[in-house]
Protein backbone atom coordinates (compact mmCIF):
# COMPACT_ATOMS: atom_id res chain seq x y z
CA UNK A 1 81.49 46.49 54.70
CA UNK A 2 82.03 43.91 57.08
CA UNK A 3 80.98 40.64 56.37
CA UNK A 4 77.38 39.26 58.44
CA UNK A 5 77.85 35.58 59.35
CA UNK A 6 75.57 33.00 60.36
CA UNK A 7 75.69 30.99 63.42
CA UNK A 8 73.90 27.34 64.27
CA UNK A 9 73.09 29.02 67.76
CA UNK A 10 70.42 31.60 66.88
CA UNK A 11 67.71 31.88 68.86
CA UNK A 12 64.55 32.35 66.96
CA UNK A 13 61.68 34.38 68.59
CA UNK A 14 59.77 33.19 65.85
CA UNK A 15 58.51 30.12 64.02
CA UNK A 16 59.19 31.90 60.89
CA UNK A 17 57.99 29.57 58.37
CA UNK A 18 54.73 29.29 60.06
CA UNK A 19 54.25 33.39 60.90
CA UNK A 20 54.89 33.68 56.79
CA UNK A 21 52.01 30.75 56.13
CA UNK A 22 49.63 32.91 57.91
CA UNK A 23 50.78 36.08 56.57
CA UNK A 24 49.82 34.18 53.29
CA UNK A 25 46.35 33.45 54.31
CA UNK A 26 46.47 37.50 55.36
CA UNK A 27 47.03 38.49 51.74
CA UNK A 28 44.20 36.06 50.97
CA UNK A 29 42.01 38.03 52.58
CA UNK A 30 42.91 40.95 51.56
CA UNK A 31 42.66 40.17 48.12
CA UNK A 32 38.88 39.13 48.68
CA UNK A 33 38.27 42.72 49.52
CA UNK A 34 40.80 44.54 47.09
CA UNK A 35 39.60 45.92 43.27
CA UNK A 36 43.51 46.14 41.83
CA UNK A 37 41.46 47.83 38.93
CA UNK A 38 40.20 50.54 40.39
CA UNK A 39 43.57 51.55 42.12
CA UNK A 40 44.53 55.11 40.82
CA UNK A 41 48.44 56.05 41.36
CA UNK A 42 49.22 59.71 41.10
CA UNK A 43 50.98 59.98 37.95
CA UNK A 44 54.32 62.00 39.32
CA UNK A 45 54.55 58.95 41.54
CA UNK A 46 54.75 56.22 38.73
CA UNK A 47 58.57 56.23 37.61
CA UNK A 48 59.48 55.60 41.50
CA UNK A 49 56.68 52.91 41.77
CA UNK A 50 58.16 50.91 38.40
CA UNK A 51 61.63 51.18 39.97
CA UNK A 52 60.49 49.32 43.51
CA UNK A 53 58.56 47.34 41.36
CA UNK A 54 61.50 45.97 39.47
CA UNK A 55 63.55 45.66 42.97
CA UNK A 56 60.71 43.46 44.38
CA UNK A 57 60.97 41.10 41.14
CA UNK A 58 63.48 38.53 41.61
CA UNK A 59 63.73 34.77 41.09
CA UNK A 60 65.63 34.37 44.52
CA UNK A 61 67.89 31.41 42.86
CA UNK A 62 71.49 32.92 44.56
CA UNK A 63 69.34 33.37 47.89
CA UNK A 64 67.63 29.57 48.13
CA UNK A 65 71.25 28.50 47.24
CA UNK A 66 73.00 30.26 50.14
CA UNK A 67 69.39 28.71 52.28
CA UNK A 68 70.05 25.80 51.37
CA UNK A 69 73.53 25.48 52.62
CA UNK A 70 72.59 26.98 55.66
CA UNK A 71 70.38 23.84 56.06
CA UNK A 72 72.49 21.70 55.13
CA UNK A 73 74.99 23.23 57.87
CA UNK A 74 73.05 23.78 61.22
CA UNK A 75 70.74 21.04 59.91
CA UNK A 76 67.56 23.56 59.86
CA UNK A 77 65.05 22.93 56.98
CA UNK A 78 62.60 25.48 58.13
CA UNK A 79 65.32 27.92 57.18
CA UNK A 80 64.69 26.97 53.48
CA UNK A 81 60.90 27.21 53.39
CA UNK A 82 61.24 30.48 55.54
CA UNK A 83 63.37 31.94 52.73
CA UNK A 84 61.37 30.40 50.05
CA UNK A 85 57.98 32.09 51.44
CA UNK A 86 60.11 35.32 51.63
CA UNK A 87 60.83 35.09 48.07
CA UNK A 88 57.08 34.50 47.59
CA UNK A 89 56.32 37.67 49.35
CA UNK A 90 58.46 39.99 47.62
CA UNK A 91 57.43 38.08 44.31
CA UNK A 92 53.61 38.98 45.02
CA UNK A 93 54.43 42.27 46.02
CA UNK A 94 56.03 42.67 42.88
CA UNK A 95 52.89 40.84 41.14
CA UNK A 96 50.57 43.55 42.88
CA UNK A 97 52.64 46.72 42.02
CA UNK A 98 52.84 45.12 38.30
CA UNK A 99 49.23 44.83 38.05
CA UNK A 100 48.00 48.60 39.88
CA UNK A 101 50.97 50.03 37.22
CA UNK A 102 49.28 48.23 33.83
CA UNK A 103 45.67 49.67 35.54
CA UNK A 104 47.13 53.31 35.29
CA UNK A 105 48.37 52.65 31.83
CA UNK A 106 52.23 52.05 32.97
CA UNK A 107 54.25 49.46 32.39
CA UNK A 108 57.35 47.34 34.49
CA UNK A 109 60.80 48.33 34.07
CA UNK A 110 63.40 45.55 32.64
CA UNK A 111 66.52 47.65 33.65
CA UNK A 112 67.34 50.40 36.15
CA UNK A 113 70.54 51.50 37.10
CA UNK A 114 70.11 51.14 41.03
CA UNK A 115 68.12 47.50 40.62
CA UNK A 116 71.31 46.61 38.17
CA UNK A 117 73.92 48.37 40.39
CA UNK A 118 72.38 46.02 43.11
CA UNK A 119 71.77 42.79 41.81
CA UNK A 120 75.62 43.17 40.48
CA UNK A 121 76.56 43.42 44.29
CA UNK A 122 74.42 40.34 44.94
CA UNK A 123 76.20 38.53 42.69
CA UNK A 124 79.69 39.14 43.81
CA UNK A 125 79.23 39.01 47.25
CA UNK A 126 79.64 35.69 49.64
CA UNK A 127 76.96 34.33 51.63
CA UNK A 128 77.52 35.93 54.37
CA UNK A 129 77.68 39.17 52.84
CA UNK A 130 74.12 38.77 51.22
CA UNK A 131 72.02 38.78 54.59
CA UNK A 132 73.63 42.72 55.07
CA UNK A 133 72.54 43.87 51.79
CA UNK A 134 69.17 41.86 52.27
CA UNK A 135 68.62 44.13 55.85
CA UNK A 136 69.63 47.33 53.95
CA UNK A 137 66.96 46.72 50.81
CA UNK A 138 64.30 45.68 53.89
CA UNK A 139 64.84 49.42 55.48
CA UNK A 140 65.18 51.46 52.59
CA UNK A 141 61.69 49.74 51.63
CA UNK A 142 59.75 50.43 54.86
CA UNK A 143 60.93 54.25 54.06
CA UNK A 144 60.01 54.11 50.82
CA UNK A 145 56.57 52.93 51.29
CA UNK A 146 55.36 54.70 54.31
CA UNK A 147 56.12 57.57 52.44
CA UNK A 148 54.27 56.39 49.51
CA UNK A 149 51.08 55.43 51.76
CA UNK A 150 51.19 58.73 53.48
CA UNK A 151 51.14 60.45 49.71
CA UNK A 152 48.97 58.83 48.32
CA UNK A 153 45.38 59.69 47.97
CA UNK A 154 43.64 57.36 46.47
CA UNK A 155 42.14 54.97 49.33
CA UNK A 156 42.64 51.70 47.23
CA UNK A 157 46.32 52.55 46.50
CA UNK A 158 47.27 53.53 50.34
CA UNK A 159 45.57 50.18 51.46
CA UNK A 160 48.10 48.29 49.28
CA UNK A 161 50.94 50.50 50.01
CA UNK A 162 50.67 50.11 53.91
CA UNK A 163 50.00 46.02 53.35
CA UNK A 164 53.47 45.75 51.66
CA UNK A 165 55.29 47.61 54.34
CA UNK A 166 53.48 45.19 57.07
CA UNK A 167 55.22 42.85 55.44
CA UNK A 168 58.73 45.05 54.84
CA UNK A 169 58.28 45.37 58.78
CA UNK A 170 58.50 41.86 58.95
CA UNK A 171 61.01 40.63 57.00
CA UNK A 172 63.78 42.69 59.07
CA UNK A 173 63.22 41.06 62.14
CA UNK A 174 63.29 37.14 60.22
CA UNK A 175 67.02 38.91 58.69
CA UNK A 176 68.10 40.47 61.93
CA UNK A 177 67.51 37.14 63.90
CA UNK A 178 69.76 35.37 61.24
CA UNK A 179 72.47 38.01 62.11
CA UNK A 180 75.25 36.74 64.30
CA UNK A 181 77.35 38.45 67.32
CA UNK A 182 81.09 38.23 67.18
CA UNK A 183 83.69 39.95 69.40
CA UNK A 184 82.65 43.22 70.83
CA UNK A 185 85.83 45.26 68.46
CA UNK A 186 83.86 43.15 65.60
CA UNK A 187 80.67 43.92 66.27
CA UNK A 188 81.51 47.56 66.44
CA UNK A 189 83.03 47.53 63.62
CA UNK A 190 80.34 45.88 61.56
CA UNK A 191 77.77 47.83 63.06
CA UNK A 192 79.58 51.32 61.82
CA UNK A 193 80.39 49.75 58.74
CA UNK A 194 76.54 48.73 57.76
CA UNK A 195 75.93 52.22 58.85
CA UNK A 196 78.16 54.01 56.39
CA UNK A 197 76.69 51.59 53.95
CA UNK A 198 73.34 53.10 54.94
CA UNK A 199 74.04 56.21 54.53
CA UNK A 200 75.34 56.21 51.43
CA UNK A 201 72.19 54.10 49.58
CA UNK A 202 70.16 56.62 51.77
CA UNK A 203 71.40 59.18 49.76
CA UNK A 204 71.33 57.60 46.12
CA UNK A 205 67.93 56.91 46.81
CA UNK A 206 67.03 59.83 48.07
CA UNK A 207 68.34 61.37 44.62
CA UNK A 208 65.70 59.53 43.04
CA UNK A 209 62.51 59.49 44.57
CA UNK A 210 63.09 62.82 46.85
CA UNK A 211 59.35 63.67 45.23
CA UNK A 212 57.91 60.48 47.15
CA UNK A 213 60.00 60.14 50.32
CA UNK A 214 59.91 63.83 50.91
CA UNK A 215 55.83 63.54 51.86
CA UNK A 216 57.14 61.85 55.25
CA UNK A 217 61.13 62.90 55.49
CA UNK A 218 62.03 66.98 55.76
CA UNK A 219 65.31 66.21 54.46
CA UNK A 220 67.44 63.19 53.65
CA UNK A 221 69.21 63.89 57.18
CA UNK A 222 65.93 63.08 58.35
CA UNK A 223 65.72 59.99 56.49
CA UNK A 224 69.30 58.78 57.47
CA UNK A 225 68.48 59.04 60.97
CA UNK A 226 65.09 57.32 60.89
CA UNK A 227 66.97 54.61 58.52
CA UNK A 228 69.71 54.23 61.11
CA UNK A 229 66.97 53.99 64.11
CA UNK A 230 65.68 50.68 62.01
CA UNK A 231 69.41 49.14 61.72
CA UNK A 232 69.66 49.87 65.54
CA UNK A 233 66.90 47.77 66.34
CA UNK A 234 68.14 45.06 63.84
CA UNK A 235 71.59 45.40 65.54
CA UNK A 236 70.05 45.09 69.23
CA UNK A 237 67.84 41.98 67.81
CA UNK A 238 70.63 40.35 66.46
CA UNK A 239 73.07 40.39 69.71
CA UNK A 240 69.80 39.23 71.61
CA UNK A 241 69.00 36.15 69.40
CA UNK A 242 72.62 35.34 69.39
């Protein structure tokens, strides 16, 4: 896949760093009027649920790093907090999932092979590379849990389920405005290229958690489409803020 680059001439339509403050004060509130022990999961549900909970669990060092040179770069320390609070997000949602799992008698995951497959990718990949692979984790998730909302029945679990993908729905826009415009043969060609890329995690994990994502997607075709509708709007948000 082609690389993603940064640019010192985005144009933010955000004050990111602030909008994720205030989405912090959000979660405050909605922990005043959330029981996390009376959440009940359906139990054919729980293997998927460890797995996203592992993916959300990360110590973000490789992404402050490639933050901070940013910064350092286009001379943009908001950047760095933004990120940091984005790490703090995922972190919590990972915190919440952890909890509502132990509830139902279920514990985290330390290894599985998608979460290893992709933090191996993170690892070898540049800086510039990172923000793609960011964008595609962001849109797999806001499949992932609107299906998991829409299947679940328990009141208490869908509550949580559609606050995380508020905040999935979020986070693509903050990557897609980091996302840079080249020529128009490059941009084509990145554009197809993230597509492919798409498609193919589509698929793996569709393989997986078919039981979950099948409560709001007929098929995987169905899924790769409404997958490739999200990177179209990232794609159009990008060449705007550029």
């Amino acid at each position: 896949m082609t690389a993603t680059t940064f640019t010192s001439t985005v144009k933010l339509t955000k004050d990111w760093a602030r909008l994720f403050s205030r989405n912090t004060q959000q979660w405050q509130q909605f922990a005043a009027n959330f029981d996390v022990h009376t959440v009940q999961l359906d139990p054919a549900f729980i293997k998927s649920i460890q797995a996203f909970q592992l993916a959300e669990q990360s110590e973000g060092k490789r992404l402050m790093a490639i933050a901070q040179q940013y910064a350092a770069r286009h001379n943009a320390p908001d950047y760095v907090k933004a990120i940091q609070q984005f790490i703090g997000e995922e972190q919590r949602h990972a915190d919440y999932l952890s909890r509502v799992l132990h509830v139902n008698g279920a514990g985290t995951l330390t290894k599985q092979w998608t979460d290893s497959v992709f933090r191996h990718l993170r690892k070898l990949v540049g800086p510039e590379m990172m923000l793609s692979l960011l964008l595609m984790a962001e849109i797999i998730a806001i499949a992932y849990y609107s299906s998991l909302a829409r299947a679940s029945q328990d009141p208490q679990a869908k509550q949580l389920f559609e606050r995380i993908l508020q905040d999935e729905t979020t986070h693509i826009q903050f990557h897609c405005e980091y996302m840079t415009r080249s020529t128009p043969l490059l941009d084509s060609l990145r554009w197809s290229a993230q597509r492919v890329f798409l498609g193919l995690v589509t698929i793996v994990i569709w393989l997986d958690h078919s039981h979950v994502l099948k409560h709001r997607f007929s098929s995987v075709f169905q899924m790769m489409d409404y997958c490739n509708h999200l990177l179209t709007k990232c794609m159009r948000t990008a060449l705007s803020a550029s």
